[in-house]
C-alpha atoms as a PDB file:
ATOM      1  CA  UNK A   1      38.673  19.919 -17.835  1.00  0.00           C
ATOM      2  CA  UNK A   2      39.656  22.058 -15.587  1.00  0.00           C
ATOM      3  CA  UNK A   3      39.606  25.951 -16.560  1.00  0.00           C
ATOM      4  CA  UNK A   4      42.443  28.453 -15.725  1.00  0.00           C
ATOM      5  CA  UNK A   5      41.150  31.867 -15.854  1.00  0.00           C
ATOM      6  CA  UNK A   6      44.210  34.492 -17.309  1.00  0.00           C
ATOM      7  CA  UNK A   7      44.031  38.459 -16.329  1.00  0.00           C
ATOM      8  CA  UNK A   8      45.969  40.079 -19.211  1.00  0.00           C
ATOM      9  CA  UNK A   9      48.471  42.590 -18.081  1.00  0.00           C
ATOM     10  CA  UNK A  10      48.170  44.892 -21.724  1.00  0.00           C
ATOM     11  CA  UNK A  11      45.571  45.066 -24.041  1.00  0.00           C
ATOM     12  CA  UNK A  12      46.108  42.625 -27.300  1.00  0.00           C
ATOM     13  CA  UNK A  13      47.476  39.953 -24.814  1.00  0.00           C
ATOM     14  CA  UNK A  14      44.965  37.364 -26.115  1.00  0.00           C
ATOM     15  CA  UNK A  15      47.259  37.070 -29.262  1.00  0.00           C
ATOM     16  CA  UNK A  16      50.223  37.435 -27.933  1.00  0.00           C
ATOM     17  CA  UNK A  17      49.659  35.040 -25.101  1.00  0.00           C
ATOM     18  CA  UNK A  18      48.694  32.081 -27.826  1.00  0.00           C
ATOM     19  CA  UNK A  19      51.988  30.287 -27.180  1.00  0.00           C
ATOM     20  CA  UNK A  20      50.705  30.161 -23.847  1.00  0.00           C
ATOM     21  CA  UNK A  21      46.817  29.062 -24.169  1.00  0.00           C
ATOM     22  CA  UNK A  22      48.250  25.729 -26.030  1.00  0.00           C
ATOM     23  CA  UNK A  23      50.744  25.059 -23.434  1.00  0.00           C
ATOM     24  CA  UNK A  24      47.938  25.533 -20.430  1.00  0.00           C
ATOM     25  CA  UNK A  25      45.641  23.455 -22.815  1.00  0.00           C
ATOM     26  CA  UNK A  26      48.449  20.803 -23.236  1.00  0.00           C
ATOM     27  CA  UNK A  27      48.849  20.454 -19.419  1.00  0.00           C
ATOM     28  CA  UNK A  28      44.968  19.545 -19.541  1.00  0.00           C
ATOM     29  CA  UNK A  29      43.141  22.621 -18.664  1.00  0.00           C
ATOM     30  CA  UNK A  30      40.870  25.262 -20.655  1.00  0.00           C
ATOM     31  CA  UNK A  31      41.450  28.999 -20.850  1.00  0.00           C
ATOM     32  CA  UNK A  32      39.635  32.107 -20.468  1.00  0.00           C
ATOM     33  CA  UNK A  33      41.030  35.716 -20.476  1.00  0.00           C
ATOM     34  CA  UNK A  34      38.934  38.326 -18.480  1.00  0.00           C
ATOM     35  CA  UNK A  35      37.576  41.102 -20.571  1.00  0.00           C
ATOM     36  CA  UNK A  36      38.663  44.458 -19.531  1.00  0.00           C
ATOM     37  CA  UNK A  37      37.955  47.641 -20.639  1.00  0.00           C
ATOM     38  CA  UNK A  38      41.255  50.035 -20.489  1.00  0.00           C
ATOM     39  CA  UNK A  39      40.856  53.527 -19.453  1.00  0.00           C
ATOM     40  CA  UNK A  40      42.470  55.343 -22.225  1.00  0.00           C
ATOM     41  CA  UNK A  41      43.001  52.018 -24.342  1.00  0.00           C
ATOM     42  CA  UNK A  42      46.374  51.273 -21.873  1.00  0.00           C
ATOM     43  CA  UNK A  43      47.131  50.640 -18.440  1.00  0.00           C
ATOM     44  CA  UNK A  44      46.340  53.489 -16.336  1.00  0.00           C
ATOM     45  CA  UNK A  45      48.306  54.023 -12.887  1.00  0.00           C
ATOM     46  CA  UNK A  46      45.702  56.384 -11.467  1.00  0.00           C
ATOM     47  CA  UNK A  47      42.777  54.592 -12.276  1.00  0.00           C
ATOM     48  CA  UNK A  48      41.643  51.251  -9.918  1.00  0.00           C
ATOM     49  CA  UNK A  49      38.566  50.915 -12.628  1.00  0.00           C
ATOM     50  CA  UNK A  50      40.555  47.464 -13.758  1.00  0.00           C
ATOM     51  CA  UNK A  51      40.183  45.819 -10.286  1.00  0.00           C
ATOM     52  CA  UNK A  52      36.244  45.828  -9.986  1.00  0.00           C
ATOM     53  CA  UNK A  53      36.462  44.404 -13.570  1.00  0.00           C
ATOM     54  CA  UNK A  54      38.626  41.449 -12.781  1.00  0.00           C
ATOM     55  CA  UNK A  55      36.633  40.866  -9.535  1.00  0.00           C
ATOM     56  CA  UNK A  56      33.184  40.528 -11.178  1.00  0.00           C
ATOM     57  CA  UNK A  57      34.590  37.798 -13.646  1.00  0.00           C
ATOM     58  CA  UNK A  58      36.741  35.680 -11.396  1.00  0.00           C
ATOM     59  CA  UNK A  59      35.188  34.845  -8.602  1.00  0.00           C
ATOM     60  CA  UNK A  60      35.709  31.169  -7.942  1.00  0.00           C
ATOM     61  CA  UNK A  61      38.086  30.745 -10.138  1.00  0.00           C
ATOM     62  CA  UNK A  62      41.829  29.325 -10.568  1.00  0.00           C
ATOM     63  CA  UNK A  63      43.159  32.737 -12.134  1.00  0.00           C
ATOM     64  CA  UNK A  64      46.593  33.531 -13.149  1.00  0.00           C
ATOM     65  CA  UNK A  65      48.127  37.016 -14.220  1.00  0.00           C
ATOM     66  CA  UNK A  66      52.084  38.057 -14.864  1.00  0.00           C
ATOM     67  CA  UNK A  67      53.818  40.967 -14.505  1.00  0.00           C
ATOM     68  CA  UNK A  68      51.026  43.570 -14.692  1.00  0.00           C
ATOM     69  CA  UNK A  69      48.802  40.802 -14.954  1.00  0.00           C
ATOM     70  CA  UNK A  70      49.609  39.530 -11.536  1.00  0.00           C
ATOM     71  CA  UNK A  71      49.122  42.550  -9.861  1.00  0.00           C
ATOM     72  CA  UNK A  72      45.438  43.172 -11.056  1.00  0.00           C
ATOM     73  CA  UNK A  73      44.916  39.548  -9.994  1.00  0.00           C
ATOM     74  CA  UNK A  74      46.292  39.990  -6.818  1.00  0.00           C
ATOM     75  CA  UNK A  75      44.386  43.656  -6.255  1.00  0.00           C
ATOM     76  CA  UNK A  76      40.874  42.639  -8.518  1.00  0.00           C
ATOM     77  CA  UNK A  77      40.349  38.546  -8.191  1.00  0.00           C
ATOM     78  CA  UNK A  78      39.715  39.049  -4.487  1.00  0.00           C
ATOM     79  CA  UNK A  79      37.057  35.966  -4.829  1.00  0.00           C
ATOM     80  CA  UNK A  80      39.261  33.854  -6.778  1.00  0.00           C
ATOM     81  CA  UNK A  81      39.522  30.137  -5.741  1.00  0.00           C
ATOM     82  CA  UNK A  82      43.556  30.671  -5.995  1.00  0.00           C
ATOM     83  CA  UNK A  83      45.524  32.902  -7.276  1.00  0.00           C
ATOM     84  CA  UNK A  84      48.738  31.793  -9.537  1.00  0.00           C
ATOM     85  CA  UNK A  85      50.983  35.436  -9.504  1.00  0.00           C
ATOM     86  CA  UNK A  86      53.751  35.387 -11.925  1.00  0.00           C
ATOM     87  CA  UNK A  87      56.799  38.527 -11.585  1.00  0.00           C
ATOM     88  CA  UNK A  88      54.546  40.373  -9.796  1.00  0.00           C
ATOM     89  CA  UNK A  89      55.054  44.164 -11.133  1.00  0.00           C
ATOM     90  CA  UNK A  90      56.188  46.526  -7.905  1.00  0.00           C
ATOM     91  CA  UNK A  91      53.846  48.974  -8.558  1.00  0.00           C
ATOM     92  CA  UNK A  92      51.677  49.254  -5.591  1.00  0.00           C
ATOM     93  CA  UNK A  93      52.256  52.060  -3.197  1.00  0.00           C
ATOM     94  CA  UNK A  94      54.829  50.989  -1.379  1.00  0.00           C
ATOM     95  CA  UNK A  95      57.214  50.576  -4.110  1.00  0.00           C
ATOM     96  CA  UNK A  96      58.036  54.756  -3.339  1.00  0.00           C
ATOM     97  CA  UNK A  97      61.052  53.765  -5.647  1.00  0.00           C
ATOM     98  CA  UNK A  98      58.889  53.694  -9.282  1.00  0.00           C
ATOM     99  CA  UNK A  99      57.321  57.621 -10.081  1.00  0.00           C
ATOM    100  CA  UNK A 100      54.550  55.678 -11.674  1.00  0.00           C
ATOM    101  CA  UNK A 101      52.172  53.616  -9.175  1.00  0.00           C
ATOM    102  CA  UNK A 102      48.907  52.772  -8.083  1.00  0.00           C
ATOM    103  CA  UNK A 103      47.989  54.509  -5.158  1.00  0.00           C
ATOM    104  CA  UNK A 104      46.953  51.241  -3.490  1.00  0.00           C
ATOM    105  CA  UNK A 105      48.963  48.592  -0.833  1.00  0.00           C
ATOM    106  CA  UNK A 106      49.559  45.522  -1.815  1.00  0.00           C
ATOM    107  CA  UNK A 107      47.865  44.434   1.293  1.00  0.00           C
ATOM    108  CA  UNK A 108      44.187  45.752   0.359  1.00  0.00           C
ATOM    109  CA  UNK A 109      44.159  41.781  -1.593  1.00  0.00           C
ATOM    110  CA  UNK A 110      42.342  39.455  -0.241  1.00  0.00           C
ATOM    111  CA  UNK A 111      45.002  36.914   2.288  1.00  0.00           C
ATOM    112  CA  UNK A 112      42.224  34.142   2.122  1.00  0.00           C
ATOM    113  CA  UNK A 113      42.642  33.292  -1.157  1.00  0.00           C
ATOM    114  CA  UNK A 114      45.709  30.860  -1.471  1.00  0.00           C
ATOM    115  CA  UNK A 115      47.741  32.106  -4.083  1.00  0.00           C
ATOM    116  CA  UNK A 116      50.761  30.555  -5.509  1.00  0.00           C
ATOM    117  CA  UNK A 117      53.548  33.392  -6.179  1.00  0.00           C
ATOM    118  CA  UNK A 118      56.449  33.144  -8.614  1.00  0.00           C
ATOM    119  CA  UNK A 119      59.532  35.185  -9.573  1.00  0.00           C
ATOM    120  CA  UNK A 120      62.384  35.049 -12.198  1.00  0.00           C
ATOM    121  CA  UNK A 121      65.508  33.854 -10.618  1.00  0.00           C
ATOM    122  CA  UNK A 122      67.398  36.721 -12.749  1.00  0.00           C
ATOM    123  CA  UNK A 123      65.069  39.657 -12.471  1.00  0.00           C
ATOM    124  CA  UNK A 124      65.684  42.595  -9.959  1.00  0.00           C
ATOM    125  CA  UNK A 125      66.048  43.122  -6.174  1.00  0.00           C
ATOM    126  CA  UNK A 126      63.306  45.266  -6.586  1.00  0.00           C
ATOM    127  CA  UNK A 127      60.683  42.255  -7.924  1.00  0.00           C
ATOM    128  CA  UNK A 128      62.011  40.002  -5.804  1.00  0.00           C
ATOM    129  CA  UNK A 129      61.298  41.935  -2.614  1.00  0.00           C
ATOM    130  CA  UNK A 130      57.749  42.500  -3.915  1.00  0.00           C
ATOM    131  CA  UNK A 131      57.290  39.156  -4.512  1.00  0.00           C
ATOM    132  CA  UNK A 132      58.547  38.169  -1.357  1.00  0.00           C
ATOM    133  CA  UNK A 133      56.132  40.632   0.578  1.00  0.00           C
ATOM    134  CA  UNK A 134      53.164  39.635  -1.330  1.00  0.00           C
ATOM    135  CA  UNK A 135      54.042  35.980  -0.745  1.00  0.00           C
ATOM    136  CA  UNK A 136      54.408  36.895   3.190  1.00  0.00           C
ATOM    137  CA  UNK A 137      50.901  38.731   2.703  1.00  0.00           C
ATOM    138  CA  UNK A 138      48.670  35.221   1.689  1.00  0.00           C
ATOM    139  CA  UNK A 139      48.072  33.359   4.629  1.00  0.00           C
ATOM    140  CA  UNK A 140      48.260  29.982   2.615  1.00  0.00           C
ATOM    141  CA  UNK A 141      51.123  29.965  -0.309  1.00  0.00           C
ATOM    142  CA  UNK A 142      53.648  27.826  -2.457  1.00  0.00           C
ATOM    143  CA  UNK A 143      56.675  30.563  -3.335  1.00  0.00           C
ATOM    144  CA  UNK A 144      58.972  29.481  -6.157  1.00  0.00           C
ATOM    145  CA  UNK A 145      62.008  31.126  -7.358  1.00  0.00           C
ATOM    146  CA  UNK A 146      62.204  30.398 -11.412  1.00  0.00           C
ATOM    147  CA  UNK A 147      65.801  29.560 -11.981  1.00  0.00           C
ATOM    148  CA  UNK A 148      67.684  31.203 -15.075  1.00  0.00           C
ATOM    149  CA  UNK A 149      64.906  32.939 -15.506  1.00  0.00           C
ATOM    150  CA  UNK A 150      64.089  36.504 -15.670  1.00  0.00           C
ATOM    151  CA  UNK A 151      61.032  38.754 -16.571  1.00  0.00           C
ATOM    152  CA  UNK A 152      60.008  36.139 -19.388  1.00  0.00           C
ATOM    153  CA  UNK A 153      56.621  34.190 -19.324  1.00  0.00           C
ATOM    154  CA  UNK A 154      57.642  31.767 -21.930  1.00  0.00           C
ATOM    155  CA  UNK A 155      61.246  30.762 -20.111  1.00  0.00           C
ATOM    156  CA  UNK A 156      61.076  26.803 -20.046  1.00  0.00           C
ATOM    157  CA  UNK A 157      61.550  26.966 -16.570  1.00  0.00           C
ATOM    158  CA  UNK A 158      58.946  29.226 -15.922  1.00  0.00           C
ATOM    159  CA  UNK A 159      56.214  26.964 -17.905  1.00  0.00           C
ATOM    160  CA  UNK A 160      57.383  24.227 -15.833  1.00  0.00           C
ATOM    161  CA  UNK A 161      56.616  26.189 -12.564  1.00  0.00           C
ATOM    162  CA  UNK A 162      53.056  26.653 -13.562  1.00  0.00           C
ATOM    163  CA  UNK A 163      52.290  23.733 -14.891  1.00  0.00           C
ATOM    164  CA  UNK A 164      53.770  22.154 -11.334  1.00  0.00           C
ATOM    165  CA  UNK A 165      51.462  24.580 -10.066  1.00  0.00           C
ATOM    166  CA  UNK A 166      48.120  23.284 -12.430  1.00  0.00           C
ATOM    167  CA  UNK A 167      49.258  19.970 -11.860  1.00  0.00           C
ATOM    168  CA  UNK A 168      48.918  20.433  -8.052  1.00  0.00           C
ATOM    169  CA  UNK A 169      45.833  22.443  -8.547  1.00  0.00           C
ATOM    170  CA  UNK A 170      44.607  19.228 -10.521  1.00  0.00           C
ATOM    171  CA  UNK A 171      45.277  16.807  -8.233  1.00  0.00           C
ATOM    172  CA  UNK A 172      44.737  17.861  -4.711  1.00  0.00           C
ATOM    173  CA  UNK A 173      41.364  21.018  -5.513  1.00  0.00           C
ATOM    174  CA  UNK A 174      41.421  23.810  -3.444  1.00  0.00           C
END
């Protein structure tokens, strides 16, 4: 089987993510969730200690992240085989608009990697323009607006956008 590497966006996400493992493993691939050790036990906008983490354990590898999750894949996995980037969270430095940010472009990923990107039909202007510039950013990408949904991993429609994507990734390797 195939295995679908997941970069948590919170610690605890392992258990609350569950719902999610089964469906992944229904659609015929294993899981894995990068370890990460949180500075300060949270997410921490001035540290980048999080990206050299998800680099060492992804390199190769289908890995997919949402919301927070997305954006250390798209800023750490910077080996990955492809990248699946759910509601990317606009916190890079560009996004001059949120008081709390990583000091970091979205551009220092990796464009190589091809990366499938993915946004709620419902959530903000402000997601959707990240989303848009980080699709425009990989030079080899699928883009798919969720309909009805909005910042919600677990929206049917949003399932069915990443398994379309793991079926893909099952059926034609990158």
């Amino acid at each position: 089987m195939p295995l679908l590497t997941i970069v948590p966006p919170m610690p605890g996400a392992e258990r609350r993510f569950k719902p999610f493992v089964d469906f992944v493993r229904a659609s015929g691939w294993e899981t894995e969730f990068v370890r990460l050790e949180w500075p300060g036990g949270r997410p921490d906008f001035g540290s980048t200690a999080l990206f050299p983490q998800v680099d060492a354990q992804t390199a190769g590898k289908v890995v997919m992240g949402f919301s927070l999750g997305a954006l250390y894949s798209h800023l750490g996995a910077l080996r990955a085989r492809h990248l699946i980037l759910g509601s990317i969270s606009p916190f890079f430095l560009e996004d001059d608009d949120e008081p709390q940010r990583w000091m970091v472009s979205y551009r220092a990923g990796n464009p190589d990697t091809p990366a499938d990107v993915l946004v709620g039909g419902k959530e903000d202007e402000q997601m959707h323009r990240r989303a848009t510039a980080v699709r425009d950013f990989y030079r080899k990408h699928t883009y798919t607006v969720v309909s009805d949904a909005e910042h919600e991993l677990w929206h049917p429609n949003y399932l069915q956008a990443i398994k379309s994507s793991l079926d893909r990734l099952m059926s034609d390797p990158v």
